[in-house]
PDB file of N, CA and C in Angstrom:
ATOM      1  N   UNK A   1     -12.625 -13.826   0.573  1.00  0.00           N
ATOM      2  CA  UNK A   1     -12.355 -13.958  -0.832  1.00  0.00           C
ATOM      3  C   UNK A   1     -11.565 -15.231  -1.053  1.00  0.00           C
ATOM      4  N   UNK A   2     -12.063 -15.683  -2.042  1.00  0.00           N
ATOM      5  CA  UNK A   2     -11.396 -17.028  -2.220  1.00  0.00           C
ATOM      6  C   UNK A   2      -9.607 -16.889  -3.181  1.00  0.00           C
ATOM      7  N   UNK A   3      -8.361 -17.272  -3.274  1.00  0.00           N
ATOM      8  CA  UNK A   3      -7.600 -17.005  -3.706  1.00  0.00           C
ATOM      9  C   UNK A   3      -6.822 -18.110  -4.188  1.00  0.00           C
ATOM     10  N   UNK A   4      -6.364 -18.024  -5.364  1.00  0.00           N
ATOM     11  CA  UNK A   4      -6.219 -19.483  -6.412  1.00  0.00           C
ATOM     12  C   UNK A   4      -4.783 -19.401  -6.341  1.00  0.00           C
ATOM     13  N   UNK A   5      -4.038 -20.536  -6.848  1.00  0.00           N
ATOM     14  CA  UNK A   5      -2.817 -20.056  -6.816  1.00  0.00           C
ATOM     15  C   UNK A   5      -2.844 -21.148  -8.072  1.00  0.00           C
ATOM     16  N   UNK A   6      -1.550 -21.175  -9.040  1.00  0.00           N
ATOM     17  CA  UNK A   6      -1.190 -21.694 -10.124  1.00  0.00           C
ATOM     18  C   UNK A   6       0.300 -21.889 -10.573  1.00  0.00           C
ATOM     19  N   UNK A   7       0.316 -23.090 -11.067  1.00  0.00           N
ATOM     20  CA  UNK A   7       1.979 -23.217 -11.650  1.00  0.00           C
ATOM     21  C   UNK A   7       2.947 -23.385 -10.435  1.00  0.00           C
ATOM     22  N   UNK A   8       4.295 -22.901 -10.574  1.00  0.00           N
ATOM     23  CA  UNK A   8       4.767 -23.123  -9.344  1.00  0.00           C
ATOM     24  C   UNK A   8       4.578 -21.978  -7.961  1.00  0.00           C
ATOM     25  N   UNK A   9       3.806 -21.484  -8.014  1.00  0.00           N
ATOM     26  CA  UNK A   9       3.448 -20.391  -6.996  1.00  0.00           C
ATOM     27  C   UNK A   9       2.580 -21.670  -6.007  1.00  0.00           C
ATOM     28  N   UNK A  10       1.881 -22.452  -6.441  1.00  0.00           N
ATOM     29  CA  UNK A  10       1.042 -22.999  -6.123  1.00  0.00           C
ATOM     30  C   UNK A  10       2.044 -24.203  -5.333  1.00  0.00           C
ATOM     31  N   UNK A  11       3.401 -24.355  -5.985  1.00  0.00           N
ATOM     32  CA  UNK A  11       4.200 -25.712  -5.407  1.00  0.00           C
ATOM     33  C   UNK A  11       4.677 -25.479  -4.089  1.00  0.00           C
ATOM     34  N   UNK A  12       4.895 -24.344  -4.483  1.00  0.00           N
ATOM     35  CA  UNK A  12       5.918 -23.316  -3.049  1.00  0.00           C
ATOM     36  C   UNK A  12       5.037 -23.058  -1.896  1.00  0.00           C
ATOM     37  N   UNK A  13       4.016 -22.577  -2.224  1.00  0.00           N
ATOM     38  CA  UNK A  13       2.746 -22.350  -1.260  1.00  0.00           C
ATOM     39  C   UNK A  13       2.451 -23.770  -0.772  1.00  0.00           C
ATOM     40  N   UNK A  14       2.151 -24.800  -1.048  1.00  0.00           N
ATOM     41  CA  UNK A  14       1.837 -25.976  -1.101  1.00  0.00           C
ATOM     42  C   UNK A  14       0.195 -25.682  -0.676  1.00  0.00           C
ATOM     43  N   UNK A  15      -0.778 -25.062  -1.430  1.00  0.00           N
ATOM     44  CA  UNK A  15      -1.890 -25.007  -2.014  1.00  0.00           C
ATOM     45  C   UNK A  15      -2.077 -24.939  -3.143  1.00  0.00           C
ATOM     46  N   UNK A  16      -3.805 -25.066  -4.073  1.00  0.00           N
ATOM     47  CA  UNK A  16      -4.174 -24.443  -4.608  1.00  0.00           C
ATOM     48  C   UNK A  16      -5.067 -23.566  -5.312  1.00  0.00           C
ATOM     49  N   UNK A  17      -6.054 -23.575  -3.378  1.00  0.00           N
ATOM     50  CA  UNK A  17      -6.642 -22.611  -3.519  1.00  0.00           C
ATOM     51  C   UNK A  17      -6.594 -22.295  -1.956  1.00  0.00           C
ATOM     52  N   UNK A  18      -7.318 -21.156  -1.401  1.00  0.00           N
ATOM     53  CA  UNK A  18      -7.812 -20.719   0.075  1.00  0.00           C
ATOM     54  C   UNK A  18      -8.538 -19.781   0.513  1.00  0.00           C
ATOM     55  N   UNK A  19      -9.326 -19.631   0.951  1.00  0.00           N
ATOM     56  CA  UNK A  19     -10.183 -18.571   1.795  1.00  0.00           C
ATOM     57  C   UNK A  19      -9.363 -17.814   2.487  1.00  0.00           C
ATOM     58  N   UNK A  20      -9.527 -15.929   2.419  1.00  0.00           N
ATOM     59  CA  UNK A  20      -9.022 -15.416   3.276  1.00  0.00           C
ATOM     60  C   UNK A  20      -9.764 -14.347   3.518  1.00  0.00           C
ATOM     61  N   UNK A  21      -9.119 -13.429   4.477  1.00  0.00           N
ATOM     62  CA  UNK A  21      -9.940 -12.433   4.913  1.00  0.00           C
ATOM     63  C   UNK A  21      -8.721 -11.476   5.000  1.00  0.00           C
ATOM     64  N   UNK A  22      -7.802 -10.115   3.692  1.00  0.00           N
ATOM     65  CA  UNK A  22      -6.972 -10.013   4.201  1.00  0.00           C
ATOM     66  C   UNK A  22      -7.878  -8.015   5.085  1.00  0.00           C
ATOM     67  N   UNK A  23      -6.571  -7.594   5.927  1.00  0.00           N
ATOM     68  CA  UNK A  23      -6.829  -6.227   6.580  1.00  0.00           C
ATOM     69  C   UNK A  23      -7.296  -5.268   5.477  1.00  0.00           C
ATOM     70  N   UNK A  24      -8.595  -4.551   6.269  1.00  0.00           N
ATOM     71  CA  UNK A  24      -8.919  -3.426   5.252  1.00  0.00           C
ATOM     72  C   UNK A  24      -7.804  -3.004   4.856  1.00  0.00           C
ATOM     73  N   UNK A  25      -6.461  -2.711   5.496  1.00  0.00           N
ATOM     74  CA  UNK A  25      -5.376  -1.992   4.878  1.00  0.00           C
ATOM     75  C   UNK A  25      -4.894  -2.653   3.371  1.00  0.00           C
ATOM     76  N   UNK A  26      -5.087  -3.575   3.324  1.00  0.00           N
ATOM     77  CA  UNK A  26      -5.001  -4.197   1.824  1.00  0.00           C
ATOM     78  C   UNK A  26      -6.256  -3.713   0.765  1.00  0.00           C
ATOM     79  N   UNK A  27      -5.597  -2.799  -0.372  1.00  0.00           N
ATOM     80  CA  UNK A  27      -6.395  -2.632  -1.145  1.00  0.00           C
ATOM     81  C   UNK A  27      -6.397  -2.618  -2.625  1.00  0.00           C
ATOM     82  N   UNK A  28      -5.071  -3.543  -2.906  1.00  0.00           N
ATOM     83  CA  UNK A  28      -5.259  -3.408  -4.196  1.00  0.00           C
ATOM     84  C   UNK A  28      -4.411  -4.941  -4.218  1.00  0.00           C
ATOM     85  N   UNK A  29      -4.023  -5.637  -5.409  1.00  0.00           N
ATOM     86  CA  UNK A  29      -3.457  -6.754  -5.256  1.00  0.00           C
ATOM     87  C   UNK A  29      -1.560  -6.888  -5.156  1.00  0.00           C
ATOM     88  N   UNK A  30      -1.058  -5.645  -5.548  1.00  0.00           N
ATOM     89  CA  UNK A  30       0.070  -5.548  -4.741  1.00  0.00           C
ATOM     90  C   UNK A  30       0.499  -6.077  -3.136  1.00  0.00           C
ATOM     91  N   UNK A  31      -0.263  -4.903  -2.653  1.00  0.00           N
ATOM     92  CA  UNK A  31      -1.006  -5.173  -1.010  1.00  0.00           C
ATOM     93  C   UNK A  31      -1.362  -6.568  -0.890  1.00  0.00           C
ATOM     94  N   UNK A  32      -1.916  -7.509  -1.436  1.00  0.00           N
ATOM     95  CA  UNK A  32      -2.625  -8.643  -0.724  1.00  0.00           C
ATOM     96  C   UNK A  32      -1.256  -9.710  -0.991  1.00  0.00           C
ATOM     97  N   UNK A  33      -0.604  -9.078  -2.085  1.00  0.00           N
ATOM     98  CA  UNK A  33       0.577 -10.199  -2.477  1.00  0.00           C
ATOM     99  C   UNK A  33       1.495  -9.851  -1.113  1.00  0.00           C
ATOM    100  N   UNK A  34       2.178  -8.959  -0.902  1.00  0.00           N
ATOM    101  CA  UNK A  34       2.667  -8.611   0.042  1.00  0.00           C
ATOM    102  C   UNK A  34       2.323  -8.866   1.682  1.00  0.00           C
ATOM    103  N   UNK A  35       0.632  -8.775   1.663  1.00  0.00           N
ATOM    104  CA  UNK A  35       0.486  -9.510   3.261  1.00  0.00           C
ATOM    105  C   UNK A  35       0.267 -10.814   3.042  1.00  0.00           C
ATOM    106  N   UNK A  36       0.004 -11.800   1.758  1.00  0.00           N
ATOM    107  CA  UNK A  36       0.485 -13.137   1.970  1.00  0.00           C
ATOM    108  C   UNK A  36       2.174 -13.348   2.493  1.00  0.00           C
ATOM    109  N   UNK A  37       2.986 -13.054   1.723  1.00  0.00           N
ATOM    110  CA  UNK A  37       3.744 -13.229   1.638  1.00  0.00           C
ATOM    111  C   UNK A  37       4.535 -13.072   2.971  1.00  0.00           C
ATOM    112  N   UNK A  38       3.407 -12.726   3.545  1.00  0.00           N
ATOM    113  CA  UNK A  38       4.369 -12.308   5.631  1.00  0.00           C
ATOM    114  C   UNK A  38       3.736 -13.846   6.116  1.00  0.00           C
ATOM    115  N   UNK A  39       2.850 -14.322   5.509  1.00  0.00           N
ATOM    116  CA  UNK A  39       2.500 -15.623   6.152  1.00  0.00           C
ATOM    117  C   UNK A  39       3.300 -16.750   6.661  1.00  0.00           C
ATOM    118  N   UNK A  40       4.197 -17.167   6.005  1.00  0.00           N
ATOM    119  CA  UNK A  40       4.988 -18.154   6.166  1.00  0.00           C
ATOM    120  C   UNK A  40       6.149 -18.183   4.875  1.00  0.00           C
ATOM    121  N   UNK A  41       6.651 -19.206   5.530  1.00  0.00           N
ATOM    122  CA  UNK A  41       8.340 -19.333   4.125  1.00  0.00           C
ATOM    123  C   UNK A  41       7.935 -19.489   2.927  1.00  0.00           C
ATOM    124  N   UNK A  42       6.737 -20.645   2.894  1.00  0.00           N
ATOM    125  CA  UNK A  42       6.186 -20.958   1.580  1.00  0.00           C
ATOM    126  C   UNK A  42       5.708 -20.025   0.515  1.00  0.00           C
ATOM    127  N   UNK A  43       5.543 -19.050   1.478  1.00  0.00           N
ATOM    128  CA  UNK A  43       4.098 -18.002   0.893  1.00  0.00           C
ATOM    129  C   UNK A  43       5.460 -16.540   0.294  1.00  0.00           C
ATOM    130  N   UNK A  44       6.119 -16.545   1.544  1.00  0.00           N
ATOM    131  CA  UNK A  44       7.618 -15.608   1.259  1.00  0.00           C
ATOM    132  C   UNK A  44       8.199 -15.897  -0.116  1.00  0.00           C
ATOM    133  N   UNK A  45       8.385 -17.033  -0.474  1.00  0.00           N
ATOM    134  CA  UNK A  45       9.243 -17.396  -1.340  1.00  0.00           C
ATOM    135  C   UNK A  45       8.743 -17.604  -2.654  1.00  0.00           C
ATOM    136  N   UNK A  46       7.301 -18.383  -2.332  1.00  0.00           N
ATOM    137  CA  UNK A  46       6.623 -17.874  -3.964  1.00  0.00           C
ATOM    138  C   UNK A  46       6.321 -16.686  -4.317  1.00  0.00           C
ATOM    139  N   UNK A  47       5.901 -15.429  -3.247  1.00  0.00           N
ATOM    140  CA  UNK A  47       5.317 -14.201  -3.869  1.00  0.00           C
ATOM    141  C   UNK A  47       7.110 -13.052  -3.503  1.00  0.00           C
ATOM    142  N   UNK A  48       8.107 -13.436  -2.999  1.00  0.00           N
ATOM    143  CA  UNK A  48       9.132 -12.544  -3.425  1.00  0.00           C
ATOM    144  C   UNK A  48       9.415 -11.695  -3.822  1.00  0.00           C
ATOM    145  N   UNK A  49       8.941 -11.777  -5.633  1.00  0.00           N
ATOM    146  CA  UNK A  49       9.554 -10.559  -6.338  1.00  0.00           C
ATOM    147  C   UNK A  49       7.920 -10.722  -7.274  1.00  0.00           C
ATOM    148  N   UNK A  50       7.073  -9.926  -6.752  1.00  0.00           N
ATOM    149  CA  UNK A  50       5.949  -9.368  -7.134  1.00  0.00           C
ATOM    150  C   UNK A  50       5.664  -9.073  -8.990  1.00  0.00           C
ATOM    151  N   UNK A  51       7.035  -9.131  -9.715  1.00  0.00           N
ATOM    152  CA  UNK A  51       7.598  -8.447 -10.998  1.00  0.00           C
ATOM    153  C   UNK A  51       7.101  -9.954 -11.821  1.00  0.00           C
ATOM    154  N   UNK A  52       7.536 -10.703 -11.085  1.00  0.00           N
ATOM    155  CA  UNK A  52       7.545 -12.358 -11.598  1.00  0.00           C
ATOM    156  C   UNK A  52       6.085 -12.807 -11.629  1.00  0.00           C
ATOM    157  N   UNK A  53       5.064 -12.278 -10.914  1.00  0.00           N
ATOM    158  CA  UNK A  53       3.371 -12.296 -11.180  1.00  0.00           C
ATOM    159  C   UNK A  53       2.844 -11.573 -11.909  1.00  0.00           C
ATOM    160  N   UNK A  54       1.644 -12.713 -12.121  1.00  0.00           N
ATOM    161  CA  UNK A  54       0.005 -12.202 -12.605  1.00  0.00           C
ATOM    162  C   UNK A  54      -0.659 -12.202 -11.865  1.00  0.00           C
ATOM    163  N   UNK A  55      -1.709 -11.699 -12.117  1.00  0.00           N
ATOM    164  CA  UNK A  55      -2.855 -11.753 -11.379  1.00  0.00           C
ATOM    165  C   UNK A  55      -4.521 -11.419 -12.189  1.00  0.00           C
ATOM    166  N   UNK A  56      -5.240 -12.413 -11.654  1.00  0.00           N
ATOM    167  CA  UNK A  56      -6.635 -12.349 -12.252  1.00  0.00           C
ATOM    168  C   UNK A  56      -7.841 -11.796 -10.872  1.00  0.00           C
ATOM    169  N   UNK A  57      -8.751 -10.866 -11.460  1.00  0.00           N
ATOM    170  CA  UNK A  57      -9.980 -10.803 -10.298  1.00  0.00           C
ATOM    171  C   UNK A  57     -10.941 -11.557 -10.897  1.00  0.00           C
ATOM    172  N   UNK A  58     -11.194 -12.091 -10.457  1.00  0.00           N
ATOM    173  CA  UNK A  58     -12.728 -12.790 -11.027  1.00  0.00           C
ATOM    174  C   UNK A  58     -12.693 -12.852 -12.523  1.00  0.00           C
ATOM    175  N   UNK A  59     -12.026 -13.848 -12.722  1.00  0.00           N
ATOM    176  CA  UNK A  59     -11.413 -14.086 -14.057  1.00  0.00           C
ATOM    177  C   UNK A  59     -11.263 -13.281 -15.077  1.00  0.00           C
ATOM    178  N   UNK A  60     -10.649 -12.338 -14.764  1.00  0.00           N
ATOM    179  CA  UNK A  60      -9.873 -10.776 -15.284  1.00  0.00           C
ATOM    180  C   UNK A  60      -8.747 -10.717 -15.245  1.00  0.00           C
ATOM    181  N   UNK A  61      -8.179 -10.750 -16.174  1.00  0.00           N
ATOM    182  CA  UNK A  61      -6.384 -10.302 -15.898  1.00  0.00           C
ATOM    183  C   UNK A  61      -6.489  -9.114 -15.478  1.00  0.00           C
ATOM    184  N   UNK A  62      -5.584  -8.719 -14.162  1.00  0.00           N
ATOM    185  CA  UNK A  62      -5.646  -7.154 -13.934  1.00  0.00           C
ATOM    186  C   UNK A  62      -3.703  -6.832 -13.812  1.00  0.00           C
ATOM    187  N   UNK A  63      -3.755  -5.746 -13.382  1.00  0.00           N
ATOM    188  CA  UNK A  63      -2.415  -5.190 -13.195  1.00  0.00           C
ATOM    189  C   UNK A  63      -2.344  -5.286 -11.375  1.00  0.00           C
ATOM    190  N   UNK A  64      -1.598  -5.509 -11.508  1.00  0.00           N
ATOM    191  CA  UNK A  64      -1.152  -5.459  -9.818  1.00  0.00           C
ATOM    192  C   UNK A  64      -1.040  -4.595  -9.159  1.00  0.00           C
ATOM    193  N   UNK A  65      -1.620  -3.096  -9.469  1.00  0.00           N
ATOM    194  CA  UNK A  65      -1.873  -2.042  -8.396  1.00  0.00           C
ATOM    195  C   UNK A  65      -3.529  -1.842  -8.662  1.00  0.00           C
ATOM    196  N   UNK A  66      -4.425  -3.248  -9.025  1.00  0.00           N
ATOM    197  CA  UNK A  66      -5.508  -3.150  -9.714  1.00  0.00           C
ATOM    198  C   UNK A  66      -6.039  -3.212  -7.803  1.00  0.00           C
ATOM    199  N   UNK A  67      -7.219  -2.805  -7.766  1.00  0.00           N
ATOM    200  CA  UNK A  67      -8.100  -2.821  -6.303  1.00  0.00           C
ATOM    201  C   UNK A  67      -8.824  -3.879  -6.328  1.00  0.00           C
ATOM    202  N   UNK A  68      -8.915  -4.390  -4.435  1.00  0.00           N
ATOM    203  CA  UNK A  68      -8.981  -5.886  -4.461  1.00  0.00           C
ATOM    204  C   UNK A  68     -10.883  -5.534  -3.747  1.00  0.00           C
ATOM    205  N   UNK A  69     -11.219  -4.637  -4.084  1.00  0.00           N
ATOM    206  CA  UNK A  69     -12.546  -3.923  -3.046  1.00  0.00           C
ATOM    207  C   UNK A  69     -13.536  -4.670  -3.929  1.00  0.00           C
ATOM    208  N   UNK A  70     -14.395  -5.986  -3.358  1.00  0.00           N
ATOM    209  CA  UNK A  70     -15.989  -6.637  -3.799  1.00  0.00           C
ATOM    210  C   UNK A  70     -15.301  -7.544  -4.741  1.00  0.00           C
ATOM    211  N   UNK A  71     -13.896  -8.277  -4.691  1.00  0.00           N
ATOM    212  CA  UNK A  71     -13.763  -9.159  -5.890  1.00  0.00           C
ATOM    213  C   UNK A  71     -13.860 -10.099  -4.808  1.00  0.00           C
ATOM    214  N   UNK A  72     -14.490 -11.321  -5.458  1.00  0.00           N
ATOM    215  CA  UNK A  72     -14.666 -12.964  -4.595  1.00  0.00           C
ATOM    216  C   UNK A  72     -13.664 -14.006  -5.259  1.00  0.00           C
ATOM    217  N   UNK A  73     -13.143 -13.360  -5.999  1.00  0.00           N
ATOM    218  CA  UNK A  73     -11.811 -14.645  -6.315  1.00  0.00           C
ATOM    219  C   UNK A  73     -10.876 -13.852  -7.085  1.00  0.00           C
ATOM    220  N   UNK A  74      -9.637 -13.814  -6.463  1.00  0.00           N
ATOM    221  CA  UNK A  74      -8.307 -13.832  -7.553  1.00  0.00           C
ATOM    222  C   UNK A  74      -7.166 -14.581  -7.587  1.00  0.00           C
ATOM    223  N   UNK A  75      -7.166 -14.500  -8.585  1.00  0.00           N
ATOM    224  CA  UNK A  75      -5.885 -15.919  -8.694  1.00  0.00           C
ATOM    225  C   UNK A  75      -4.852 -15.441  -8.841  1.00  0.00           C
ATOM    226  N   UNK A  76      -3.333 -15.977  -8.393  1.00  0.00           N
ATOM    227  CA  UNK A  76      -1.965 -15.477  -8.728  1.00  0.00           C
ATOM    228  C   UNK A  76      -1.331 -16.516  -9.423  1.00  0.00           C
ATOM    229  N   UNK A  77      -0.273 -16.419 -10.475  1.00  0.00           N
ATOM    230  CA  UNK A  77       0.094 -17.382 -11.447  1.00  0.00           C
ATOM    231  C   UNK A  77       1.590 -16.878 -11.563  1.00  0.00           C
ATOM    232  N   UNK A  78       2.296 -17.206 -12.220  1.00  0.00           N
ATOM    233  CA  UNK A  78       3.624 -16.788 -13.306  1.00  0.00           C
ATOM    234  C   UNK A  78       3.169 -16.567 -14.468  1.00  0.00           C
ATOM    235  N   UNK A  79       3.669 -15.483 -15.478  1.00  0.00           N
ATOM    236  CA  UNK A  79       3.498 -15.214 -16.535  1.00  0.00           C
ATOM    237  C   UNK A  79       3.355 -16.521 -17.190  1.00  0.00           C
ATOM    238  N   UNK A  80       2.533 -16.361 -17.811  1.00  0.00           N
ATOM    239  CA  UNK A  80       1.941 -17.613 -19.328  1.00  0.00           C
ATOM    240  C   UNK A  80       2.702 -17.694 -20.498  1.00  0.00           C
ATOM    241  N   UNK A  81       3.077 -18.354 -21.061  1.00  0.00           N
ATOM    242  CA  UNK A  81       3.316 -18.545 -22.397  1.00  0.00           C
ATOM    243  C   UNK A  81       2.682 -19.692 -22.789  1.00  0.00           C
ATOM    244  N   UNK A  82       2.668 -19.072 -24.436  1.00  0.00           N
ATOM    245  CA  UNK A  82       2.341 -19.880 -25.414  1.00  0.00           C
ATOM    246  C   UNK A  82       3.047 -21.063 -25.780  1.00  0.00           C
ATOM    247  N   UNK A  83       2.704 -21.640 -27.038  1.00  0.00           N
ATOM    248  CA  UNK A  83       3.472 -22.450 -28.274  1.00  0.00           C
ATOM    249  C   UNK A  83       3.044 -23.146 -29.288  1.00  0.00           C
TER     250      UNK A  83
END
């Protein structure tokens, strides 16, 4: 699955996008935030506090206990605002 990153999630990570393959044990996007986030410091420190994300499946805003089962892209961001 391909996985986008945006805003400063994307600075911290120093990507902004990547291919992954995470463990069947990952199944919803809570889970996938959480086994990035064992990856490295970069990845620790942008996904932290899970409260502070969004997340899109295949250009869907979903909720973060949304299931990650047959999606080919989701993206993680910081909340959006307007103006």
């Amino acid at each position: 699955m391909n996985i986008l990153y945006f805003a400063w999630v994307r600075e911290q990570i120093g990507l902004d996008q990547e291919q992954v393959e995470p463990p069947a044990t990952v199944e919803d996007v809570h889970g996938l935030i959480a086994w990035l986030a064992g990856r490295s410091g970069g990845y620790a420190s942008a996904l932290a506090d899970p409260a502070r994300l969004r997340a899109a499946i295949d250009q869907r805003f979903v909720p973060l206990d949304a299931p990650i089962a047959g999606a080919t892209e989701i993206a993680i961001f910081p909340p959006v605002t307007g103006g």
